[in-house]
Protein backbone atom coordinates (compact mmCIF):
# COMPACT_ATOMS: atom_id res chain seq x y z
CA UNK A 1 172.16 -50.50 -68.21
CA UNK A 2 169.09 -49.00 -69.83
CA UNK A 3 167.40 -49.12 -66.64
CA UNK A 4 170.04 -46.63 -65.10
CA UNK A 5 170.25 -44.34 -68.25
CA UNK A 6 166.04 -44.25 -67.59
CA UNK A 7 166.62 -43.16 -63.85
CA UNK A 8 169.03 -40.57 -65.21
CA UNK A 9 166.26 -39.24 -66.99
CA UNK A 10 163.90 -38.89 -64.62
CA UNK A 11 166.60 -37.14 -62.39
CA UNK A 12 166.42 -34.61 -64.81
CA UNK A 13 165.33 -30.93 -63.03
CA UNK A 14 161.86 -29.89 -63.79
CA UNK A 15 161.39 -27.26 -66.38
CA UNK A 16 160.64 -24.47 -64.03
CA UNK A 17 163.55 -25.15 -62.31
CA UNK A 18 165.36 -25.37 -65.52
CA UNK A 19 164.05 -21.58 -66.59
CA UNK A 20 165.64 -20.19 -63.51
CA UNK A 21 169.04 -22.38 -64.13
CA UNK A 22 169.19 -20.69 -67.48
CA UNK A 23 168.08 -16.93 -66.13
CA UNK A 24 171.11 -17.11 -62.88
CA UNK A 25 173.30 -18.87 -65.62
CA UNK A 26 172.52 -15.82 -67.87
CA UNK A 27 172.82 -13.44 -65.20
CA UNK A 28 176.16 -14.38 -64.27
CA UNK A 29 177.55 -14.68 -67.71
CA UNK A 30 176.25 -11.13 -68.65
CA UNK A 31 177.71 -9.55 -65.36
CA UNK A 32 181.34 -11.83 -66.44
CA UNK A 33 181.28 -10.31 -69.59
CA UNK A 34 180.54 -6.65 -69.19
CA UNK A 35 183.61 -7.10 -65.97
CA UNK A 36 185.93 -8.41 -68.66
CA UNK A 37 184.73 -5.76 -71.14
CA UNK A 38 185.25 -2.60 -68.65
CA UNK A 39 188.87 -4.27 -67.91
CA UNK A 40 189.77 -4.55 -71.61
CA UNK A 41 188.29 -1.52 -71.80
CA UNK A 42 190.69 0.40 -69.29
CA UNK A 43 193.52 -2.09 -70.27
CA UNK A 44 193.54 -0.76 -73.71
CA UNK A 45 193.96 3.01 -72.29
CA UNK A 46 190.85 4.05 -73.83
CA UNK A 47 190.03 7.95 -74.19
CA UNK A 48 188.12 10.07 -71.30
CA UNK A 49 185.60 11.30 -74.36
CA UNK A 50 184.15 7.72 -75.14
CA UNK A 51 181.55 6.59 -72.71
CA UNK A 52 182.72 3.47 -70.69
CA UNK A 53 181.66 -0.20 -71.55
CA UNK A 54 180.07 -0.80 -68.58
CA UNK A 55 177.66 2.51 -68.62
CA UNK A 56 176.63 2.16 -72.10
CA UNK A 57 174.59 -0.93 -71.15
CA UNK A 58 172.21 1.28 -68.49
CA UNK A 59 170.07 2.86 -70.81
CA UNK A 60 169.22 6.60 -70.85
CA UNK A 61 165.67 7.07 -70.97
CA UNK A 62 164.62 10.52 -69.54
CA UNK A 63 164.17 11.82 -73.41
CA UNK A 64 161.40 9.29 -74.27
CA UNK A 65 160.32 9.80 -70.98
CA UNK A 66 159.98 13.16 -71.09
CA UNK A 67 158.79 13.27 -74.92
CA UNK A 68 155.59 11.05 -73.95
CA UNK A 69 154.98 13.41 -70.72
CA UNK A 70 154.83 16.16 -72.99
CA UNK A 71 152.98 14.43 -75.83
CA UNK A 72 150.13 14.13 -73.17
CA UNK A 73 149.82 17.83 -72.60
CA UNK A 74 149.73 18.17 -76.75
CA UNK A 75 152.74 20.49 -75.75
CA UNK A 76 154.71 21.76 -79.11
CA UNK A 77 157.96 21.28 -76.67
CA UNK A 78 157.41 17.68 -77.07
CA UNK A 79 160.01 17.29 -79.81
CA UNK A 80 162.13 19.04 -77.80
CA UNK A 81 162.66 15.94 -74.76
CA UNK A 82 166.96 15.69 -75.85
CA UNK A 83 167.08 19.50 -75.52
CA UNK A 84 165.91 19.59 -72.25
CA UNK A 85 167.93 16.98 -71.60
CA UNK A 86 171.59 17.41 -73.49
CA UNK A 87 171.13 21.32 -71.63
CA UNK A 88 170.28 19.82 -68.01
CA UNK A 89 173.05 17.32 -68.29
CA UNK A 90 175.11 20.33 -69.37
CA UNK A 91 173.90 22.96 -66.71
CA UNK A 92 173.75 19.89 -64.20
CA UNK A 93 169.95 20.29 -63.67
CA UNK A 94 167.72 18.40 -62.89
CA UNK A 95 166.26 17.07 -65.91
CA UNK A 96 162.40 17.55 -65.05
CA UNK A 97 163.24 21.23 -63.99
CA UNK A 98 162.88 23.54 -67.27
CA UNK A 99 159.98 21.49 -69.37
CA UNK A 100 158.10 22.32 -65.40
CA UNK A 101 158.39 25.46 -65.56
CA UNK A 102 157.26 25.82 -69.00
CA UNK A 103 154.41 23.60 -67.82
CA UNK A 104 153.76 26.83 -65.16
CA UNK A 105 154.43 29.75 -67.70
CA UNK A 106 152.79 28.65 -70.58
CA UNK A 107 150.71 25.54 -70.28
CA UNK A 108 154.08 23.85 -71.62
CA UNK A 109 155.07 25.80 -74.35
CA UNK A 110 151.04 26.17 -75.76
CA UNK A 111 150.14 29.86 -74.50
CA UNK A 112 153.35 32.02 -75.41
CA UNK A 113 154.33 35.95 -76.85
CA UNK A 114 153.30 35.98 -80.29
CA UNK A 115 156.61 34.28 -81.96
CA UNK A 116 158.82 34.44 -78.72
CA UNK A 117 159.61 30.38 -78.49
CA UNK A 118 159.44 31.81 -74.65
CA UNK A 119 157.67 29.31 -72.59
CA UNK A 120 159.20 30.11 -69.44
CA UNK A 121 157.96 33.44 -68.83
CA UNK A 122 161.67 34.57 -68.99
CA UNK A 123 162.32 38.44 -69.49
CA UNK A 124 158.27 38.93 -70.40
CA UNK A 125 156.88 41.53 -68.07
CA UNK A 126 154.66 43.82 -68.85
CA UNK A 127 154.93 44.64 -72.77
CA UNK A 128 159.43 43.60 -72.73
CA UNK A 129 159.15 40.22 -74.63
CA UNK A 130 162.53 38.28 -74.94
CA UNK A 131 162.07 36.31 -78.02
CA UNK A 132 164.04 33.23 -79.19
CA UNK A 133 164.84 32.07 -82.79
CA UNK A 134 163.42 28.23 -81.49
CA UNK A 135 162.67 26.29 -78.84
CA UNK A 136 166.17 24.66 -78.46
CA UNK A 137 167.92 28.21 -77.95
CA UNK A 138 165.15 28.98 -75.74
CA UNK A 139 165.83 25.59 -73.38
CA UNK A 140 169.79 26.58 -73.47
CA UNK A 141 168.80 29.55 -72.48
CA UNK A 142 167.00 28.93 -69.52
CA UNK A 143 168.94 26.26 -68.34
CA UNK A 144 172.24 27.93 -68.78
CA UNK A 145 170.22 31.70 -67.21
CA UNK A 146 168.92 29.45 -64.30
CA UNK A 147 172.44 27.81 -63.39
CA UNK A 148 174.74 31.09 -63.54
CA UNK A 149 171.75 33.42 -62.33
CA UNK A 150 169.68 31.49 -59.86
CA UNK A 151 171.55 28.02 -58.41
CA UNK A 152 174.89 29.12 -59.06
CA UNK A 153 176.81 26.39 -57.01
CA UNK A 154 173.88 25.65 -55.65
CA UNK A 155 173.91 21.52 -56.41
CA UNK A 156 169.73 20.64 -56.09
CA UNK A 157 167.64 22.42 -58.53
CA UNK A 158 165.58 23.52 -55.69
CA UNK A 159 162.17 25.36 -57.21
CA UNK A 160 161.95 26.61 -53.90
CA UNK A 161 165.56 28.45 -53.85
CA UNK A 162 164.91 30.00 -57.24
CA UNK A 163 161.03 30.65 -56.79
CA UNK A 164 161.72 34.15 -54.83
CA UNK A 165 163.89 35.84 -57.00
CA UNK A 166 162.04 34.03 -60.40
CA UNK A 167 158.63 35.33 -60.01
CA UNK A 168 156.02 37.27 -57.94
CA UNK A 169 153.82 34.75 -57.10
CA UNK A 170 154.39 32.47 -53.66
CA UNK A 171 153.03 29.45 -54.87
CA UNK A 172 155.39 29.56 -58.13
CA UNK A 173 157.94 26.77 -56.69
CA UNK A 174 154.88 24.56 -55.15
CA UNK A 175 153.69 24.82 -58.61
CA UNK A 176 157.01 24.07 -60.78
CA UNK A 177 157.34 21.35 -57.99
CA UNK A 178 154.03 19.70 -58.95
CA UNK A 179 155.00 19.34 -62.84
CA UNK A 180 158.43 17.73 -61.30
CA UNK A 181 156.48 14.97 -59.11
CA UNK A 182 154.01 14.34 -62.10
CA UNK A 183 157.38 13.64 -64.32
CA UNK A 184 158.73 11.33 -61.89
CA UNK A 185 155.41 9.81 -61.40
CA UNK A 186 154.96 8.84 -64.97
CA UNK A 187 158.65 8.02 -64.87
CA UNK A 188 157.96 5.34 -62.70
CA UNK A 189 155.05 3.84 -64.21
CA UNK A 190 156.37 4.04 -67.49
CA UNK A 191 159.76 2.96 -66.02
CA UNK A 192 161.50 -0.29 -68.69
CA UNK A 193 163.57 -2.59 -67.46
CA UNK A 194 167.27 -2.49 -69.27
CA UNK A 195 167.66 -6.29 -68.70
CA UNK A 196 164.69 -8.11 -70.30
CA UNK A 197 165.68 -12.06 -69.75
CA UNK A 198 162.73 -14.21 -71.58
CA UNK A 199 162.45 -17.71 -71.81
């Protein structure tokens, strides 16, 4: 008998093969429960204004994101990241579209109008200065001016569709573009995983 209870031992799985047991075991009970979450969930006739189980798990990112983007440039919009994007969710921009174009107009918020909070170059020609009371009702509105004025139902927030009728200069929408790709870039490199497993 203790011979056989031995050999049972040694049967046992390695330990690397026992790590990757526990991570599909933990992978499959995570994806059971959030299934039998988002059912309770819908069973229990929850209201449309409460975010669903099942999305509140993916996390939103794009503010930090955007905040350490910014943070780079020493831009003062940098506190600013859930403004851009609570007003692009809003608007439904692109989220990398208005803090770009400040990037083009004003070096991201650092070379403005003598207390405008106008980063965007919006309404300043000549010496007309539109001036906003802060940066937030500056971001509204932008984002709110660029939706009814410039995309309309226009679904991509196309630099290149607004450029022409936004500013004199050509290159303006190659330009905005460029901040855009650098976002994403540092998006991706600075992308974290919303499922860490560790063992």
């Amino acid at each position: 008998m203790e011979r056989r209870s031995s050999s049972l031992v040694t049967r046992a799985l390695p330990i690397p093969h026992m790590k990757y047991l526990i991570t599909f075991l933990t992978v499959i009970l995570l994806l059971l429960t959030n299934a039998s979450l988002s059912y309770a969930y819908k069973e229990a006739g929850a209201s449309a204004d409460l975010d669903p189980i099942g999305e509140s798990i993916v996390l939103d990112n794009r503010s930090e994101i955007l905040r350490n983007f910014l943070i780079q440039y020493d831009s003062p919009l940098s506190g600013e990241a859930e403004s851009f994007i609570k007003n692009a969710d809003k608007y439904n921009l692109d989220w990398r579209l208005v803090a770009s174009i400040a990037g083009l107009e004003s070096t991201f918020g650092k070379h403005i109008p003598y207390n405008s909070y106008n980063g965007w170059g919006w309404g300043v020609y000549g010496d007309n200065v539109i001036r906003f009371n802060s940066w937030s009702e500056g971001i509204e509105t932008i984002s709110q001016g660029l939706r009814e004025r410039y995309l309309k139902d226009k679904l991509e927030s196309d630099p290149y569709f607004i450029g022409p009728t936004y500013a004199a200069s050509p290159t303006w929408a190659q330009r905005v573009s460029y901040f855009m790709e650098k976002m994403e870039e540092y998006k991706l490199r600075n992308a974290k995983s919303t499922l860490s497993l560790a063992l």
